[in-house]
PDB file of N, CA and C in Angstrom:
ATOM      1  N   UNK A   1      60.103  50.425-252.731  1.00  0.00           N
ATOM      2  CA  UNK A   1      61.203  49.517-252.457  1.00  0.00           C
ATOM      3  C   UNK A   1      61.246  49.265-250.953  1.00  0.00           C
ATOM      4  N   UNK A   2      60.496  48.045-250.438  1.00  0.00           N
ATOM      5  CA  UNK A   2      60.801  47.468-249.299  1.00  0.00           C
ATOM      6  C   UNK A   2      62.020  47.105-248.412  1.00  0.00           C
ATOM      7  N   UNK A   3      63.086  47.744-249.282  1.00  0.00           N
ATOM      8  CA  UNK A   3      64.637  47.177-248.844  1.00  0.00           C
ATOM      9  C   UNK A   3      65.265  48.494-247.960  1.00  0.00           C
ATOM     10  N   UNK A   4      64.272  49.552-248.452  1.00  0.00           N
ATOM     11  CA  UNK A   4      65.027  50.579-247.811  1.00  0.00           C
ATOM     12  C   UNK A   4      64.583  50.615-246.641  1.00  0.00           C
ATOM     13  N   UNK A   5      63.208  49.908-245.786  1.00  0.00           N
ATOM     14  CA  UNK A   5      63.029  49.987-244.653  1.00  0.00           C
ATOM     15  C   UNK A   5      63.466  49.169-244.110  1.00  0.00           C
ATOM     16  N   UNK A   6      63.819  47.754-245.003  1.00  0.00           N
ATOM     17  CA  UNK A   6      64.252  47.001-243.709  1.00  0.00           C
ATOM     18  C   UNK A   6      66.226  47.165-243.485  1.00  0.00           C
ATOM     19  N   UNK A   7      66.321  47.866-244.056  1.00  0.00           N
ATOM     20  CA  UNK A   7      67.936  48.328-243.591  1.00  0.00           C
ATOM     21  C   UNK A   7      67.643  49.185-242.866  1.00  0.00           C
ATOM     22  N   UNK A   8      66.560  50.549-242.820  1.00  0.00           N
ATOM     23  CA  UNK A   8      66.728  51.091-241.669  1.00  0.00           C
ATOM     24  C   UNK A   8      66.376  50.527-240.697  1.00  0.00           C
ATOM     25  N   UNK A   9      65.132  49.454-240.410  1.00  0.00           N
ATOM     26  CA  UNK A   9      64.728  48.796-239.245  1.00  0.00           C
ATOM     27  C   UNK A   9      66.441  48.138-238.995  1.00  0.00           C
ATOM     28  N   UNK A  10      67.008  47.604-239.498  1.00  0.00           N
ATOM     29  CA  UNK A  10      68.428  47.102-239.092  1.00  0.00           C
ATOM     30  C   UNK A  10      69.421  47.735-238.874  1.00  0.00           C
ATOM     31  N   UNK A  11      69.738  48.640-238.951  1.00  0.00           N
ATOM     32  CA  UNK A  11      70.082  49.940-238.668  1.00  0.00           C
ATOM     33  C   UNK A  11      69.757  50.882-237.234  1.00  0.00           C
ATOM     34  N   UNK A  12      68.928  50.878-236.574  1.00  0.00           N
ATOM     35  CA  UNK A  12      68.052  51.358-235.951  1.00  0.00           C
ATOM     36  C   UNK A  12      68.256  49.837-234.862  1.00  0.00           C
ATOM     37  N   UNK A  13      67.887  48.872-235.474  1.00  0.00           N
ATOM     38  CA  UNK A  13      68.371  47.710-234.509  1.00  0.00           C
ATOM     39  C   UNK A  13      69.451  47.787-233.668  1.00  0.00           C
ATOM     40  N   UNK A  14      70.387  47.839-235.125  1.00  0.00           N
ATOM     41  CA  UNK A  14      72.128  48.076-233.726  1.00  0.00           C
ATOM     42  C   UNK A  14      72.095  49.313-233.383  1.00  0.00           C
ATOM     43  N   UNK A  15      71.304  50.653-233.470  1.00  0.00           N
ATOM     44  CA  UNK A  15      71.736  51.778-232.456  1.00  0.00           C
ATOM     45  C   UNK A  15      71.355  50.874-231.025  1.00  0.00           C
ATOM     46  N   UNK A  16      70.129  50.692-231.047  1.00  0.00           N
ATOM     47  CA  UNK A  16      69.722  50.247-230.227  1.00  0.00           C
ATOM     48  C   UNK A  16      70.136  49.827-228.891  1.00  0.00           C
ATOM     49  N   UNK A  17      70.345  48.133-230.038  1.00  0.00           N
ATOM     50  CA  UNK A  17      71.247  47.403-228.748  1.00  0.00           C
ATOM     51  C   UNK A  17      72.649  47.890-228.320  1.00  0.00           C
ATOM     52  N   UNK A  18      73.572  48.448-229.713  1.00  0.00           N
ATOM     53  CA  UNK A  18      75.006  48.716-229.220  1.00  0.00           C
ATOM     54  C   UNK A  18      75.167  49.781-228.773  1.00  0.00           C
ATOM     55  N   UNK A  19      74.106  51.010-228.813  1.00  0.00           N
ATOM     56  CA  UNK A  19      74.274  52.307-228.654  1.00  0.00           C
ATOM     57  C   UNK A  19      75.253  53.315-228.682  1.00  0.00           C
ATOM     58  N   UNK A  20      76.502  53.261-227.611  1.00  0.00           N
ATOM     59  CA  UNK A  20      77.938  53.956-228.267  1.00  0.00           C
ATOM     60  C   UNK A  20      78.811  53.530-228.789  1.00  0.00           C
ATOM     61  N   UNK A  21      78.620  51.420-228.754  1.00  0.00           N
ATOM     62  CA  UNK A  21      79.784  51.424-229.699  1.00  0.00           C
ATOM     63  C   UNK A  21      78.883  50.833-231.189  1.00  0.00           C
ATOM     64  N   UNK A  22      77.623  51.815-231.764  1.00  0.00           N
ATOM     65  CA  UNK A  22      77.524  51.629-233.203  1.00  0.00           C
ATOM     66  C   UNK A  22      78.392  51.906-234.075  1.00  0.00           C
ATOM     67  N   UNK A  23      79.316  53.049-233.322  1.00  0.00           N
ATOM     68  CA  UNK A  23      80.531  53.613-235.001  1.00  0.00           C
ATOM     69  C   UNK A  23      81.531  52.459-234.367  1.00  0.00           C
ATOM     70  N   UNK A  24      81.815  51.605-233.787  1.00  0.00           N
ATOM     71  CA  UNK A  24      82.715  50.771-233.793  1.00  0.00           C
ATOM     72  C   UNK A  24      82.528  49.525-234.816  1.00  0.00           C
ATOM     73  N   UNK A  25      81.109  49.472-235.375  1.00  0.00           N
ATOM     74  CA  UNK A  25      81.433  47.878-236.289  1.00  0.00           C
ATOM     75  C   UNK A  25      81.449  48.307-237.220  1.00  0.00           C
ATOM     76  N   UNK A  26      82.084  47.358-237.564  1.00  0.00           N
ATOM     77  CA  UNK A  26      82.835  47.135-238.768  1.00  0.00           C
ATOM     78  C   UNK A  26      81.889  46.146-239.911  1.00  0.00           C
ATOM     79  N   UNK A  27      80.840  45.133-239.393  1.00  0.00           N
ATOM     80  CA  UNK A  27      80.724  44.369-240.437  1.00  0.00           C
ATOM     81  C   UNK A  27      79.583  44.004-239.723  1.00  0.00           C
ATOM     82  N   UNK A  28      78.304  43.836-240.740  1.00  0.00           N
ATOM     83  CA  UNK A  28      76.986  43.541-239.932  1.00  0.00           C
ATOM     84  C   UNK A  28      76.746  42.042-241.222  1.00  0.00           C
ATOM     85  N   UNK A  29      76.679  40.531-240.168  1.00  0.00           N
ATOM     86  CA  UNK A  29      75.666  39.996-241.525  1.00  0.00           C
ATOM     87  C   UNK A  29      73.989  39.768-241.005  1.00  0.00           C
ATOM     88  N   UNK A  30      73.564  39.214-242.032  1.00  0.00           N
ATOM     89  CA  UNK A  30      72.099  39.624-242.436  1.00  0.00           C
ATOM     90  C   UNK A  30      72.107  38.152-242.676  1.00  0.00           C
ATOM     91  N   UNK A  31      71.245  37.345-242.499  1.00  0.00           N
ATOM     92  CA  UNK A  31      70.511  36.153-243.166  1.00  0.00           C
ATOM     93  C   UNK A  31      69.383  36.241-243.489  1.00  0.00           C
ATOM     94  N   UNK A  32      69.150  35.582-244.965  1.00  0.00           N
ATOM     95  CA  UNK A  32      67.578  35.908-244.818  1.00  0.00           C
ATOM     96  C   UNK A  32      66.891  34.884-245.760  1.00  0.00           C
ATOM     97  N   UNK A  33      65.767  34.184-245.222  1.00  0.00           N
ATOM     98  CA  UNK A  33      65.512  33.117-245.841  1.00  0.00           C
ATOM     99  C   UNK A  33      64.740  33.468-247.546  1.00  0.00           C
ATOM    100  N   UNK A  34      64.980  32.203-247.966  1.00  0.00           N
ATOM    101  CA  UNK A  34      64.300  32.291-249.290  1.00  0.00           C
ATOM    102  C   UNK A  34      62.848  32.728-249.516  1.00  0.00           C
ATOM    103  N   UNK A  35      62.197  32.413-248.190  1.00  0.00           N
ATOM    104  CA  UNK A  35      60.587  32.938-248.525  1.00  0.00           C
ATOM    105  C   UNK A  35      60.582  34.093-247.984  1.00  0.00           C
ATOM    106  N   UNK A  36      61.368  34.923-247.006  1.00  0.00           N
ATOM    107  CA  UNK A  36      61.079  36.290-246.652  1.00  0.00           C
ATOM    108  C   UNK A  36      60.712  37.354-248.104  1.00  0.00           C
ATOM    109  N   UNK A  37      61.150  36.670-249.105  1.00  0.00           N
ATOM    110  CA  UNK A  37      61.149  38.247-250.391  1.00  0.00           C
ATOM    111  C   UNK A  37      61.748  39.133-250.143  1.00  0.00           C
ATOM    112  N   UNK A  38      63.757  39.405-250.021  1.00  0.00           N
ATOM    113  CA  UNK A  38      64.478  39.501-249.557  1.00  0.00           C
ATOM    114  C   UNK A  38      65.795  39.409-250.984  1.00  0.00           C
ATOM    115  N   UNK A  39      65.828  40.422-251.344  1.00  0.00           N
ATOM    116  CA  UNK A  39      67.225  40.318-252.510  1.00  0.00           C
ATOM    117  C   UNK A  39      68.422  40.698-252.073  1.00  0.00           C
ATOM    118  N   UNK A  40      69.108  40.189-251.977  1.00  0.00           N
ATOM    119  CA  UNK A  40      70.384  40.295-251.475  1.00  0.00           C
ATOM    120  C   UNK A  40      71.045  41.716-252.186  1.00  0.00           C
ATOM    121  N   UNK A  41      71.159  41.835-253.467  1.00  0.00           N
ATOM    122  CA  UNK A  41      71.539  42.929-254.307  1.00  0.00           C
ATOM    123  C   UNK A  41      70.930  44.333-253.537  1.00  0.00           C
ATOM    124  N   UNK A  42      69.171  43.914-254.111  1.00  0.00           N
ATOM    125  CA  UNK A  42      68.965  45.386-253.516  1.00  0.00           C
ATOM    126  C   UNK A  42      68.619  45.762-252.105  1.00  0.00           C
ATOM    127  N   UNK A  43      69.128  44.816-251.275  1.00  0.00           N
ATOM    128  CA  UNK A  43      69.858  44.801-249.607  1.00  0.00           C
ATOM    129  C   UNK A  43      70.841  46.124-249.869  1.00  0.00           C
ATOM    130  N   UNK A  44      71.670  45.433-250.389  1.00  0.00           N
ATOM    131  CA  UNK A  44      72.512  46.208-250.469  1.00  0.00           C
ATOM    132  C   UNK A  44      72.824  47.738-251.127  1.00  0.00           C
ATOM    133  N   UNK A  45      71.898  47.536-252.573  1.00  0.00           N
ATOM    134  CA  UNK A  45      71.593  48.671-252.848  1.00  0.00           C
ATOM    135  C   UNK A  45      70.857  49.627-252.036  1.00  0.00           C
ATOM    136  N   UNK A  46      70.236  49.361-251.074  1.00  0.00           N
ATOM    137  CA  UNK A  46      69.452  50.307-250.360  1.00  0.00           C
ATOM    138  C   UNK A  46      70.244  50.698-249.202  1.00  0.00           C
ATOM    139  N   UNK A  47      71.241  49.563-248.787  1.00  0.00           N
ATOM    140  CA  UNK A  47      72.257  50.233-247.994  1.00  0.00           C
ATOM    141  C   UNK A  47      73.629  51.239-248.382  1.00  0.00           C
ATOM    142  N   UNK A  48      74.246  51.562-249.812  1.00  0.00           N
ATOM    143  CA  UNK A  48      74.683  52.289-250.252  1.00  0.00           C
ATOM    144  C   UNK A  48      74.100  53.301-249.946  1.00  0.00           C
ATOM    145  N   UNK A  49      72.696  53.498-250.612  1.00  0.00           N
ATOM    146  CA  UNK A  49      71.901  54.823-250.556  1.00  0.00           C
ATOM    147  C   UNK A  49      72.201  55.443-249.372  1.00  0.00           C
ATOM    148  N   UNK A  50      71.616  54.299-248.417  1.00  0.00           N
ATOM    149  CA  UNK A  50      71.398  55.506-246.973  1.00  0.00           C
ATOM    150  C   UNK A  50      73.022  55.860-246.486  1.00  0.00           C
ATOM    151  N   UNK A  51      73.950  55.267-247.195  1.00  0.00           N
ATOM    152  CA  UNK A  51      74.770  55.836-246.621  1.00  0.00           C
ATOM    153  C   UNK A  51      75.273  57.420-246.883  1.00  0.00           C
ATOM    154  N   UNK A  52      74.671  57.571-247.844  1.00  0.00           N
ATOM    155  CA  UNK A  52      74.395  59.270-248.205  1.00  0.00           C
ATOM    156  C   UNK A  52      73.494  60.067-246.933  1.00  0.00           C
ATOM    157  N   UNK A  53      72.740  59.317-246.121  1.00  0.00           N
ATOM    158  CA  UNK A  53      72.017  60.018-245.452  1.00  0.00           C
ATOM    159  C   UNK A  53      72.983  59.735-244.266  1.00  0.00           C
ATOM    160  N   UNK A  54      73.759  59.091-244.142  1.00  0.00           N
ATOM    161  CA  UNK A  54      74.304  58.603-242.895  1.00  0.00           C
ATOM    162  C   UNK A  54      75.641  58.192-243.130  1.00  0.00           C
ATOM    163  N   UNK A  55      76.688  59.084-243.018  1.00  0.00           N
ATOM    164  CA  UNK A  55      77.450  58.769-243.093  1.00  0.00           C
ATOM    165  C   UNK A  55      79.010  57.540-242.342  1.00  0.00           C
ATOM    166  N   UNK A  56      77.944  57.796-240.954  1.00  0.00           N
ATOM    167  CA  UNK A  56      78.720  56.352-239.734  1.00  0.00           C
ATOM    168  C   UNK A  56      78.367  54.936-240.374  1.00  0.00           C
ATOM    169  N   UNK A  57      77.987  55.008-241.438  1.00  0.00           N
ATOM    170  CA  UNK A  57      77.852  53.637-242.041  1.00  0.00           C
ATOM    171  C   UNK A  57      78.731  53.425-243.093  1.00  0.00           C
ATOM    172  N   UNK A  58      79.194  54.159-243.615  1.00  0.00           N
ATOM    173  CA  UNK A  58      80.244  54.184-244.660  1.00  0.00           C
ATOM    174  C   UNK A  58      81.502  52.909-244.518  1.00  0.00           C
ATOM    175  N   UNK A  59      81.649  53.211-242.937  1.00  0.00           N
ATOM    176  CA  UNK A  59      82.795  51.967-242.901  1.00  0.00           C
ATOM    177  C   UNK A  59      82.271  50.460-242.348  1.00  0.00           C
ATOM    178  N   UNK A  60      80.880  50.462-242.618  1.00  0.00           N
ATOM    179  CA  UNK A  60      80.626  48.929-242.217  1.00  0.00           C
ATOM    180  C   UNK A  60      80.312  48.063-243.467  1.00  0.00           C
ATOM    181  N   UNK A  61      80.622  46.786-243.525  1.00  0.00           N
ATOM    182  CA  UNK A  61      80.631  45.770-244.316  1.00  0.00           C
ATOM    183  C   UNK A  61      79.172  45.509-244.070  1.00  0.00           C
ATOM    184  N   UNK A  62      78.483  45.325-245.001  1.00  0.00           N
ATOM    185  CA  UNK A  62      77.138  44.244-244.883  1.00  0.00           C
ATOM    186  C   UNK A  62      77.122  43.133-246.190  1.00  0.00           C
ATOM    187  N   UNK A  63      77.076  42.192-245.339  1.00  0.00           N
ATOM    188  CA  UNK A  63      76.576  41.095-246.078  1.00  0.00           C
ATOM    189  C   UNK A  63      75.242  39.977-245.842  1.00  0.00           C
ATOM    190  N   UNK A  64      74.811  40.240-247.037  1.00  0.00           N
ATOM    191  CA  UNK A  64      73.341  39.359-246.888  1.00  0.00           C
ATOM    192  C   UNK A  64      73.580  37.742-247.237  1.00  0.00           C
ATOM    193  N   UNK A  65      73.369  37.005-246.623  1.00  0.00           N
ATOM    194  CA  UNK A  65      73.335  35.242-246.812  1.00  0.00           C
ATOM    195  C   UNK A  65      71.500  34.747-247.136  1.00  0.00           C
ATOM    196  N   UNK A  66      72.073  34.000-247.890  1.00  0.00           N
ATOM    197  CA  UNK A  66      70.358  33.557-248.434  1.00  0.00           C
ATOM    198  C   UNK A  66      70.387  32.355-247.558  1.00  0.00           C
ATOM    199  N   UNK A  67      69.171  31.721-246.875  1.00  0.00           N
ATOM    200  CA  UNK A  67      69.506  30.434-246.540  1.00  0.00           C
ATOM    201  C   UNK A  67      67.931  30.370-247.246  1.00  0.00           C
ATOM    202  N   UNK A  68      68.606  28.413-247.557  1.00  0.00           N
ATOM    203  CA  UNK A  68      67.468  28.139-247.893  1.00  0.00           C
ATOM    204  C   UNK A  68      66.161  27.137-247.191  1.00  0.00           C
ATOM    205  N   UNK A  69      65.215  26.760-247.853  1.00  0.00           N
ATOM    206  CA  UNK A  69      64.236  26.547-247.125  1.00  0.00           C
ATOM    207  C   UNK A  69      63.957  24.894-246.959  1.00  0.00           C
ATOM    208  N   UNK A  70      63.794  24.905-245.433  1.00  0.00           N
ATOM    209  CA  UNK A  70      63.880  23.841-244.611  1.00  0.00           C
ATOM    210  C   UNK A  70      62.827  23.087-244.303  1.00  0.00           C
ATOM    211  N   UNK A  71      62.380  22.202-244.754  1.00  0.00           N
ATOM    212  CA  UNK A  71      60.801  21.963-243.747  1.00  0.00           C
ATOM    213  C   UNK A  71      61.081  20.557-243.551  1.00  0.00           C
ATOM    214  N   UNK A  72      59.700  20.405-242.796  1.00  0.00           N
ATOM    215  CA  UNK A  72      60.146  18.905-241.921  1.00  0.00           C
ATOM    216  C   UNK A  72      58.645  18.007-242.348  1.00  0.00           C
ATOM    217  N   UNK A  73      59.126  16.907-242.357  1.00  0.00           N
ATOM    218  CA  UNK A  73      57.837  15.681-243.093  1.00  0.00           C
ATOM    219  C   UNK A  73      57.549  15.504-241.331  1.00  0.00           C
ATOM    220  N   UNK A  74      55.938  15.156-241.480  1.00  0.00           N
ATOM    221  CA  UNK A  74      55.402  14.300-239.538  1.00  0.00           C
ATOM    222  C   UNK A  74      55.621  13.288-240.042  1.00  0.00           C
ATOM    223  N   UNK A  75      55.480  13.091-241.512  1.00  0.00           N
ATOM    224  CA  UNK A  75      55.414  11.216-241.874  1.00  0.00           C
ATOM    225  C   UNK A  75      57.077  10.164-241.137  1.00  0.00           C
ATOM    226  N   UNK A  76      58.030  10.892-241.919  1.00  0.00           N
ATOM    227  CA  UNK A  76      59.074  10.255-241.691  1.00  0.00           C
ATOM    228  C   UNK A  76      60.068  10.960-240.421  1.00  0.00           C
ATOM    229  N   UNK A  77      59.416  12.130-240.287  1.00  0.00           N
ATOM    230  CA  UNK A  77      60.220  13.009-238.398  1.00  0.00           C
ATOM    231  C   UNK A  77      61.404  13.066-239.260  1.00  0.00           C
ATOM    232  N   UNK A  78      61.567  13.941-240.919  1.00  0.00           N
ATOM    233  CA  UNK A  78      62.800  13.776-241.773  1.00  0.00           C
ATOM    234  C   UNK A  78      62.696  15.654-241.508  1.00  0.00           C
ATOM    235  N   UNK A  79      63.963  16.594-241.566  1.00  0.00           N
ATOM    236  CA  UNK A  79      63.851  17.666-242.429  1.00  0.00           C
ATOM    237  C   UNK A  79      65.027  17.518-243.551  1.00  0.00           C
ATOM    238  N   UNK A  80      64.011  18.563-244.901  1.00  0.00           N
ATOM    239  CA  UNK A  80      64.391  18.309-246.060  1.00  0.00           C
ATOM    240  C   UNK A  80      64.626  19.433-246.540  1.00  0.00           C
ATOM    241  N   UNK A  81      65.563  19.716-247.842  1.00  0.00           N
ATOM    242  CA  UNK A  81      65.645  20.633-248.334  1.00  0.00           C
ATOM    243  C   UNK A  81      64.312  21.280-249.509  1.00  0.00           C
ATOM    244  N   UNK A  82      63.764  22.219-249.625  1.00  0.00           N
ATOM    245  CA  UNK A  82      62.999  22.566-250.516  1.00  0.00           C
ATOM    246  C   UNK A  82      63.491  22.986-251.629  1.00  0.00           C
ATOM    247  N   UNK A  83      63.167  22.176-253.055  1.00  0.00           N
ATOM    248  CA  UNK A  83      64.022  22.993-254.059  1.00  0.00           C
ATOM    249  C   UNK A  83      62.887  22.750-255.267  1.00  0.00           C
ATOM    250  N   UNK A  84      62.922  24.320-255.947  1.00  0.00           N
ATOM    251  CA  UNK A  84      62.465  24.289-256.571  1.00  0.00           C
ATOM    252  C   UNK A  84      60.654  24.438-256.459  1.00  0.00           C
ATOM    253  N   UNK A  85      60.290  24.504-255.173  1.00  0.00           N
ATOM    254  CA  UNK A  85      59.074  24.783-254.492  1.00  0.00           C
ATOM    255  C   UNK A  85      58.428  23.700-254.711  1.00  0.00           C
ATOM    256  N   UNK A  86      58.875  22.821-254.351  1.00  0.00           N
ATOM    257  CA  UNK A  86      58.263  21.333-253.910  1.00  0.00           C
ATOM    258  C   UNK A  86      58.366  21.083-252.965  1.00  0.00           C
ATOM    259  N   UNK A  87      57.218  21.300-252.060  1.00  0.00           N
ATOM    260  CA  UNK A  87      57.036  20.719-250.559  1.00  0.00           C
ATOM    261  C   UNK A  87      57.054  19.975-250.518  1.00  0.00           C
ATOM    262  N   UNK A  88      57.636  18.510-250.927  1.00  0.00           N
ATOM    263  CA  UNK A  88      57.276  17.264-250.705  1.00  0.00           C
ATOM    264  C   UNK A  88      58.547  16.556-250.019  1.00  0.00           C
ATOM    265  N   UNK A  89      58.459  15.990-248.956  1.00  0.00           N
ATOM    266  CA  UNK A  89      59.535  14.966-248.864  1.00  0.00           C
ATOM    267  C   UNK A  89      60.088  13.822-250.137  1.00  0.00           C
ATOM    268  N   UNK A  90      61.396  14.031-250.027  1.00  0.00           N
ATOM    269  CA  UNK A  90      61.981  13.046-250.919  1.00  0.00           C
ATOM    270  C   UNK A  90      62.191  11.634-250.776  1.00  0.00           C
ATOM    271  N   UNK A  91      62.211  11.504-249.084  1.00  0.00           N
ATOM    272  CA  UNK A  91      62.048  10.056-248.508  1.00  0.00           C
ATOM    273  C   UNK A  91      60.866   9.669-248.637  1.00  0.00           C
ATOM    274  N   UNK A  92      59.630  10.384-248.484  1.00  0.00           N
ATOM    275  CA  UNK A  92      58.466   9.293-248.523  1.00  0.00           C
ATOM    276  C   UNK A  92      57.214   9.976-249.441  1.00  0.00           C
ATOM    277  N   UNK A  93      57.677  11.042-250.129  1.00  0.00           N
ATOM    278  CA  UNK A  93      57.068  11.598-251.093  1.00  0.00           C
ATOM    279  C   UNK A  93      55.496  12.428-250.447  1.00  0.00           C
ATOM    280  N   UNK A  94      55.382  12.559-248.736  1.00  0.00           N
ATOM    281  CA  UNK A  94      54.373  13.456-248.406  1.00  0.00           C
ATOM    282  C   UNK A  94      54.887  15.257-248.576  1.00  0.00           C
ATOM    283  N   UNK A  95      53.511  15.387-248.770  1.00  0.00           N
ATOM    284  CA  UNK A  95      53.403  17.148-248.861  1.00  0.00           C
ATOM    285  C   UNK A  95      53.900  17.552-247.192  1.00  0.00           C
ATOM    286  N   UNK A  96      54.496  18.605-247.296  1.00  0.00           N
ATOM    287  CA  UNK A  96      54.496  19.093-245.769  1.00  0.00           C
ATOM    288  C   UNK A  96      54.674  20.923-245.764  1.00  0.00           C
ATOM    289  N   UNK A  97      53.532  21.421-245.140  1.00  0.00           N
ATOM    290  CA  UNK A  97      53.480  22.675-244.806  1.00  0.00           C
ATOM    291  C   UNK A  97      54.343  23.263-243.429  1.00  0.00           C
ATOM    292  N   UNK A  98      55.152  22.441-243.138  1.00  0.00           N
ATOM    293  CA  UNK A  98      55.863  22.539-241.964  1.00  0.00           C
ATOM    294  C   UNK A  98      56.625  23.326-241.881  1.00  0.00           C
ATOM    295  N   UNK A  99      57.508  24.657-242.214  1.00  0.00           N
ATOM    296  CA  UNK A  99      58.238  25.413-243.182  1.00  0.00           C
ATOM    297  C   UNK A  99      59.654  25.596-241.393  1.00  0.00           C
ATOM    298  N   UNK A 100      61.144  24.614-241.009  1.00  0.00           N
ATOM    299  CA  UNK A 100      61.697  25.442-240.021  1.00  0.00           C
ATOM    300  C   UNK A 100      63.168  26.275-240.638  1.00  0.00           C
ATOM    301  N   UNK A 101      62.559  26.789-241.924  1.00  0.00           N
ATOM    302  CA  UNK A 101      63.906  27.690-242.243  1.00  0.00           C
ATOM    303  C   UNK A 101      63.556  27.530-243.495  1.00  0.00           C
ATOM    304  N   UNK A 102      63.781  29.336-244.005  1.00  0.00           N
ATOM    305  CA  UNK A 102      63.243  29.957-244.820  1.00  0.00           C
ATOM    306  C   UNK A 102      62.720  31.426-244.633  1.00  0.00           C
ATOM    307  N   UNK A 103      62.270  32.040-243.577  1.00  0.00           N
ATOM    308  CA  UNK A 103      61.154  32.560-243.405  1.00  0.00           C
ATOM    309  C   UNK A 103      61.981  33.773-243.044  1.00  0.00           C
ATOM    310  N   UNK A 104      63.217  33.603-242.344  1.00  0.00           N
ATOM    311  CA  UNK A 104      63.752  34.351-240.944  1.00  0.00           C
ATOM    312  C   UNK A 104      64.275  35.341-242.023  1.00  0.00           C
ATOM    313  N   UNK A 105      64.274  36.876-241.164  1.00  0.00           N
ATOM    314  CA  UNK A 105      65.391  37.722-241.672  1.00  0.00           C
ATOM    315  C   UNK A 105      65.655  38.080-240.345  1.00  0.00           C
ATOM    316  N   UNK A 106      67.278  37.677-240.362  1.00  0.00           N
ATOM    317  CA  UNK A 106      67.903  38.345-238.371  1.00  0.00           C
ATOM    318  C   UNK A 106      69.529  39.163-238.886  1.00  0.00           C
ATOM    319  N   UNK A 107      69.675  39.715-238.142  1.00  0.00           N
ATOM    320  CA  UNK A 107      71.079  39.716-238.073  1.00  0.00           C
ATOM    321  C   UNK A 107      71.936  38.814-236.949  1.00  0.00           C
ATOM    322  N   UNK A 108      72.679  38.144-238.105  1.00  0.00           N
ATOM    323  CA  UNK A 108      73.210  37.076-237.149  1.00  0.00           C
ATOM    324  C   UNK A 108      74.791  37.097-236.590  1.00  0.00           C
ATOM    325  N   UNK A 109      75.003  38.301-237.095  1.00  0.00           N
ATOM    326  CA  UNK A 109      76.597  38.274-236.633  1.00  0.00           C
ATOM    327  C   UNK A 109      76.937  39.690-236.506  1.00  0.00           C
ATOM    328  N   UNK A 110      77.439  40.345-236.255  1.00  0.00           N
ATOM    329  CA  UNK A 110      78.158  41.758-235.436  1.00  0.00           C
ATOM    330  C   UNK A 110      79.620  41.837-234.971  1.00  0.00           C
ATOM    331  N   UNK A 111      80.714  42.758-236.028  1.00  0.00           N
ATOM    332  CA  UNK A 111      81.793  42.389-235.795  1.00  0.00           C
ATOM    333  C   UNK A 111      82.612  43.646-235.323  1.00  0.00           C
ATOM    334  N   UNK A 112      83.397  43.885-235.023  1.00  0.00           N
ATOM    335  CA  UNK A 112      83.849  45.454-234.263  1.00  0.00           C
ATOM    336  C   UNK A 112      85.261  45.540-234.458  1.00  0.00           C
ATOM    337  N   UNK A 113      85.800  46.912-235.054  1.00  0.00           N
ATOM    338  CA  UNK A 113      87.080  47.242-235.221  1.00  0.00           C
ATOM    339  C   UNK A 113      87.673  46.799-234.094  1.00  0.00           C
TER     340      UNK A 113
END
């Protein structure tokens, strides 16, 4: 289960940067695009777990956001939504491997008692 490392890599992220005030947040979110391979559920399930190993996590909120996937046509200089895994622009019906959202897993927000 790939979920349990990337909560500790995120985890390990905010010691990092916040260092003494990590027991101060309260609420970490997570975005993570549709092509990372990225379940929101067992995000979370893997963050329950470790909170058995770690208990300064007990009082933080995590929430995972799916975003979805973005790419951009050269034909029409359009970006489009991808649905359904059809790369194709809907304005002018070209293929485009252009992929600018989808891909990312960040933490994008950090909130503090």
């Amino acid at each position: 289960m790939h979920e349990v490392s990337i909560v500790r890599d995120i985890i390990h992220n905010l010691e990092e940067h916040y260092g003494n005030r990590f027991s101060e947040i309260s609420s970490v979110k997570i975005e993570a695009g549709l092509l990372c391979n990225v379940q929101p559920i067992l995000i979370q399930n893997a963050f329950e777990a470790l909170i058995l190993e770690d208990p300064r996590l007990e009082n933080i909120d995590l929430q995972v956001v799916l975003l979805p996937i973005i790419a951009h046509c050269k034909s029409c200089e359009e970006d489009f939504e991808v649905k359904r895994h059809r790369f194709v622009c809907p304005n002018c019906e070209t293929p485009s491997r252009n992929i600018v959202q989808g891909e990312e897993l960040r933490i994008s927000q950090v909130e503090f008692f």
